[in-house]
Protein backbone atom coordinates (compact mmCIF):
# COMPACT_ATOMS: atom_id res chain seq x y z
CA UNK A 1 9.98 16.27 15.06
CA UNK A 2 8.62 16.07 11.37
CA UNK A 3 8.21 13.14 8.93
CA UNK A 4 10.55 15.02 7.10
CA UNK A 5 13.15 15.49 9.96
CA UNK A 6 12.90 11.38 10.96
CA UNK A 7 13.46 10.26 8.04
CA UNK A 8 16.46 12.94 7.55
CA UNK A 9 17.99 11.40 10.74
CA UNK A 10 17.52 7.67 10.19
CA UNK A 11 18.82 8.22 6.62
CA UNK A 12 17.60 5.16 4.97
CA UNK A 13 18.55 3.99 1.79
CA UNK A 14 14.95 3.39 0.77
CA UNK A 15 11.65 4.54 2.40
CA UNK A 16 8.76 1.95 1.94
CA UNK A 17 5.55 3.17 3.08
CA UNK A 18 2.11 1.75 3.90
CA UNK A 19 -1.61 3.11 3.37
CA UNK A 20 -2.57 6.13 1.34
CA UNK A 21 -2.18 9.16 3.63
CA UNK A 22 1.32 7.49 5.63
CA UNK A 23 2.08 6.98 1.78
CA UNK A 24 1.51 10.37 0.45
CA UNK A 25 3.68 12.34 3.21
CA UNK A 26 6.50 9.33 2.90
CA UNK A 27 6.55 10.37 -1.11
CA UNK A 28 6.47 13.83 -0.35
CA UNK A 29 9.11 13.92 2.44
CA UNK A 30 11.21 10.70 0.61
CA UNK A 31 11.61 12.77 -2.81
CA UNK A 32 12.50 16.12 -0.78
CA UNK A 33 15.18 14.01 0.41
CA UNK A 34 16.00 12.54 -2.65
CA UNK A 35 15.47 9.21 -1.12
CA UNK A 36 14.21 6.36 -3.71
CA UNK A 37 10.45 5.14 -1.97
CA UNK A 38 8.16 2.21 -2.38
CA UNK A 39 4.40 2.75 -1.62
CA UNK A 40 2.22 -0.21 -0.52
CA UNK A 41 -1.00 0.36 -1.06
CA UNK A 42 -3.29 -2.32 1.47
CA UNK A 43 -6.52 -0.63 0.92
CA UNK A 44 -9.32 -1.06 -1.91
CA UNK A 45 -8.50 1.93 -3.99
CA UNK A 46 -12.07 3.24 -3.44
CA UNK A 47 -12.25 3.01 0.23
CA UNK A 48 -10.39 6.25 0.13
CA UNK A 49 -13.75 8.28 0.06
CA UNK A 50 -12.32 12.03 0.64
CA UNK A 51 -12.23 13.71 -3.17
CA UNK A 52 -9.47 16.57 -1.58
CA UNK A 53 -7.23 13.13 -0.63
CA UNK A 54 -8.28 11.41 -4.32
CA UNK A 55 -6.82 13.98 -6.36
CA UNK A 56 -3.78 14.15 -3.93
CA UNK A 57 -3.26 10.58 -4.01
CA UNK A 58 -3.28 10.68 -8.39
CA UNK A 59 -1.01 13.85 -7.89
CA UNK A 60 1.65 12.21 -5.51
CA UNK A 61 1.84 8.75 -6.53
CA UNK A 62 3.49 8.72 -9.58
CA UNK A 63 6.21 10.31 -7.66
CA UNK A 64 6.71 7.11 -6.07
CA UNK A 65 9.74 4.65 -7.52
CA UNK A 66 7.43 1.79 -6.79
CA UNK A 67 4.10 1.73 -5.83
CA UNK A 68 2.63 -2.00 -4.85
CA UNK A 69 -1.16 -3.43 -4.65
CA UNK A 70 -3.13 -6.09 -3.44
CA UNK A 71 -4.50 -7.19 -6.42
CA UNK A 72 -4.75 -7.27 -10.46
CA UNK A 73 -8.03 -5.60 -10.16
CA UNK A 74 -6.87 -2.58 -8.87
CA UNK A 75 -4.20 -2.27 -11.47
CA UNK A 76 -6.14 -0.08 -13.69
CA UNK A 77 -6.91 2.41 -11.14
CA UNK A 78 -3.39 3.19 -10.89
CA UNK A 79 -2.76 3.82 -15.24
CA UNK A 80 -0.07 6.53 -14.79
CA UNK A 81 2.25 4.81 -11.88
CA UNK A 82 5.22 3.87 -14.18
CA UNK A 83 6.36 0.71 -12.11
CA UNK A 84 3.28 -0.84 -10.34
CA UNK A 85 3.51 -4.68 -8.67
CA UNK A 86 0.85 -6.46 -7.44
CA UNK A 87 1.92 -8.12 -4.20
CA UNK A 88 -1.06 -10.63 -3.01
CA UNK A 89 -1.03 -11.21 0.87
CA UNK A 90 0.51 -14.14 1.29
CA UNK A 91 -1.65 -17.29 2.47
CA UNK A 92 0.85 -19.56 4.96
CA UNK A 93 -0.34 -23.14 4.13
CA UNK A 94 -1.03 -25.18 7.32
CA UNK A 95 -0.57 -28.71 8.21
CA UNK A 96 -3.50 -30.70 8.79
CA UNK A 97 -3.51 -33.38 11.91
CA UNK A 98 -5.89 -35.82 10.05
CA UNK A 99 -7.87 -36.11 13.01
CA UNK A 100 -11.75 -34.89 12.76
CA UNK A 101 -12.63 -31.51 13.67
CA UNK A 102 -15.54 -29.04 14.25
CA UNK A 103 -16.52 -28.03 10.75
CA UNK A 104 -15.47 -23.99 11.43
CA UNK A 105 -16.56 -21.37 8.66
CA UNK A 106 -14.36 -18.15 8.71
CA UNK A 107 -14.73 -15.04 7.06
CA UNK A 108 -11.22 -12.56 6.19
CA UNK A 109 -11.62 -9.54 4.73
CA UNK A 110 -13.71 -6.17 4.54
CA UNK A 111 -16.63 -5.94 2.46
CA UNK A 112 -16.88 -3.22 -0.07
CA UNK A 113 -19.31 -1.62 -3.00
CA UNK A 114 -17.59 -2.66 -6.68
């Protein structure tokens, strides 16, 4: 069945939605419904590289009740959204043993063009 028709039969009292093209057809479908919707946006906002999907994503969400981002940086890439948060991933602090360890260097993350 369709987004539209899923969501229609689960009948949620809020749709929240993750990366730009789930996002777009969960704003689309989630307002045809009437449905309040929260978009979380994971990605850089220039890693979206198609200039059709681009214009669609400016178009669609300020549709969105809520649309949330990674960082402060990207908050002026999304001007018109009326209510944006920026949610940071979360970092779970871990307890150390105190006993010496192989020094380990570790990398997180994807590289991109500023």
């Amino acid at each position: 069945s369709s987004d539209l028709g899923k969501i229609k039969e689960i009948n949620p009292d809020v749709v929240v939605s993750f990366l730009t093209h789930t996002n777009i057809v969960s704003i689309l479908a989630a307002k045809t419904l009437r449905l309040p919707v929260i978009a979380c946006e994971h990605s850089n906002y220039d890693f979206l590289k198609s200039r059709v999907w681009r214009a669609v994503r400016k178009i669609v969400y300020p549709l969105s009740n809520v649309v949330t981002i990674l960082t402060n940086a990207d908050a002026v890439n999304y001007k018109k959204i009326e209510r944006l948060e920026v949610l940071p991933n979360p970092l779970t602090p871990f307890e150390s043993s105190g006993e010496a360890r192989q020094k380990i260097v570790l990398g997180v993350g994807r590289l991109t063009r500023s």
